[in-house]
Protein backbone atom coordinates (compact mmCIF):
# COMPACT_ATOMS: atom_id res chain seq x y z
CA UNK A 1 0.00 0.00 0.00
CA UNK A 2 1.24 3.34 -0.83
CA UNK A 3 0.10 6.30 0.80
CA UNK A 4 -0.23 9.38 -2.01
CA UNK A 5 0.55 13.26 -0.76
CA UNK A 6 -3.34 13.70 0.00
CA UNK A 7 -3.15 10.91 2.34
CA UNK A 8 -5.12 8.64 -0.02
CA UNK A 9 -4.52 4.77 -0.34
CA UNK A 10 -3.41 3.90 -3.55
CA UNK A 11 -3.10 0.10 -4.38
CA UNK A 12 -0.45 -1.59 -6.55
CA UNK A 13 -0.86 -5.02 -7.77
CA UNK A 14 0.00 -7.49 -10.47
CA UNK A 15 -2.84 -9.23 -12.38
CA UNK A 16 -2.63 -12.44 -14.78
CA UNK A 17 -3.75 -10.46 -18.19
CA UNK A 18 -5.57 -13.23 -19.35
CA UNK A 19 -9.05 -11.01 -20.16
CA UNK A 20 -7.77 -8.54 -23.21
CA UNK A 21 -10.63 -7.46 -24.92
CA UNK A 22 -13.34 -8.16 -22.86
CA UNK A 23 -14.81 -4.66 -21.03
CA UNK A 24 -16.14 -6.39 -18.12
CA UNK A 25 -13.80 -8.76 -15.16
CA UNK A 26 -16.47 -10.52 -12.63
CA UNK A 27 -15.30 -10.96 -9.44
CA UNK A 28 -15.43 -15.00 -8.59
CA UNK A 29 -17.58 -14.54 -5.35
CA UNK A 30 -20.34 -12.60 -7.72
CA UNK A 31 -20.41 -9.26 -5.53
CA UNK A 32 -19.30 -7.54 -8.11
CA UNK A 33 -17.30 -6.63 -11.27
CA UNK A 34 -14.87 -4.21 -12.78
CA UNK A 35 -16.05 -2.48 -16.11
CA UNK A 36 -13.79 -0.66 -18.26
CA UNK A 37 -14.49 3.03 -19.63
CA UNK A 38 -13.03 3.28 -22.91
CA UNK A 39 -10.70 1.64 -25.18
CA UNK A 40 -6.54 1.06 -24.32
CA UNK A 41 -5.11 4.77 -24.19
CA UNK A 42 -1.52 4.37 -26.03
CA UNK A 43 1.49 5.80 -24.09
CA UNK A 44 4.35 7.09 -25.73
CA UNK A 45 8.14 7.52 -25.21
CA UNK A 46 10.17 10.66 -26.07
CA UNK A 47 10.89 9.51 -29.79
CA UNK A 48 6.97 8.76 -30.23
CA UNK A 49 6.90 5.25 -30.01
CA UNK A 50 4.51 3.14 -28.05
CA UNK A 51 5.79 1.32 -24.90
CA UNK A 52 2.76 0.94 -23.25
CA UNK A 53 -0.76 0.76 -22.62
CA UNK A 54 -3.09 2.24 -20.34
CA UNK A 55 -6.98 1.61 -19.34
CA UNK A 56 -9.09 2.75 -16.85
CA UNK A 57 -11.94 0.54 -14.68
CA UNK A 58 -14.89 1.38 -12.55
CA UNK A 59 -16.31 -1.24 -9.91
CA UNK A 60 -19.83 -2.28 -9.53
CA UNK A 61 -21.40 -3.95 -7.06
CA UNK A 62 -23.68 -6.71 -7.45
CA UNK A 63 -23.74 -9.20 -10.83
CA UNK A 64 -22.98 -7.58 -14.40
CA UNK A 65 -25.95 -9.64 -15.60
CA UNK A 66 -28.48 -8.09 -13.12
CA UNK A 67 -30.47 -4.77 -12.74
CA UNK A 68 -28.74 -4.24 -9.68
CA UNK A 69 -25.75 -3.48 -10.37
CA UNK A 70 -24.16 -0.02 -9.02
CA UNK A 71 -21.49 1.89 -9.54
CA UNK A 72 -18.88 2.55 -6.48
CA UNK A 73 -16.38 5.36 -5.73
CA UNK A 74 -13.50 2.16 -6.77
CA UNK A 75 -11.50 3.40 -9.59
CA UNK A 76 -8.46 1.25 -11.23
CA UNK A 77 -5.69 1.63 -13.59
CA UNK A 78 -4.23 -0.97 -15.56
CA UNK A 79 -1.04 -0.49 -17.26
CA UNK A 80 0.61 -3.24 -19.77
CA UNK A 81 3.59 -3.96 -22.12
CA UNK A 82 2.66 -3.86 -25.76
CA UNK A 83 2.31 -8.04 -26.79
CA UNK A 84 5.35 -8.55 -28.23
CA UNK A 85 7.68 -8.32 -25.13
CA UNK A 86 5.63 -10.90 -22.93
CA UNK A 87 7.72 -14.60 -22.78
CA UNK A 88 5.23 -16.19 -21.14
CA UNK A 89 3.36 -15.19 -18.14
CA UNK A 90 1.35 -12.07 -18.89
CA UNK A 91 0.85 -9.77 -16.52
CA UNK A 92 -0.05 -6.13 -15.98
CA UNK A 93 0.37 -3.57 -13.08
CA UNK A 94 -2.66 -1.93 -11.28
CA UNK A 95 -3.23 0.79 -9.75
CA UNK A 96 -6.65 0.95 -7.33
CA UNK A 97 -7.65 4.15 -5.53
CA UNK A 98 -10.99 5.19 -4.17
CA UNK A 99 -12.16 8.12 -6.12
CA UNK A 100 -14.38 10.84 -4.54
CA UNK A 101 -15.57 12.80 -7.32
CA UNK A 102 -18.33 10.25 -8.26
């Protein structure tokens, strides 16, 4: 846990990028469910090219598939290495904070 100059929590974390494409992650116990907001946001070096990749998420409570569902104050950022420099095991860094303007 990292504590930003606002006092904040900020979370880092590895996940297993196993769910490209898809705009919605359930959460195994059902009580909820990440949803992404837009499309993979590009990020460039100082010469212009692309070494990475970023995309934001918004949790919901409750099932994707019901009425239910709400959105929470839980937003996350995921941040991954363009395809071709994974070996094997693909994973991506997050970045979950708690944020208060809706």
């Amino acid at each position: 846990m990292i504590i930003s100059s606002k006092r904040e929590k900020e979370y880092f974390f590895f996940i297993q990028d196993e769910n490209r494409g898809e705009n919605i992650r359930e959460i195994e116990d059902g009580r909820g469910f990440w949803k992404s907001s837009e499309d993979e946001i590009p990020i460039y070096d100082r010469d212009g090219n692309i070494f990475a990749f970023k995309i934001y998420w918004t949790y919901f409570t409750h099932s994707a598939k019901t009425k239910r569902a709400r959105k929470t104050h839980w937003r996350m950022q995921v941040y991954r290495l363009p395809v071709h420099c994974y070996k094997e095991q693909k994973l991506v860094l997050g970045r979950v904070k708690r944020n208060m303007d809706g």
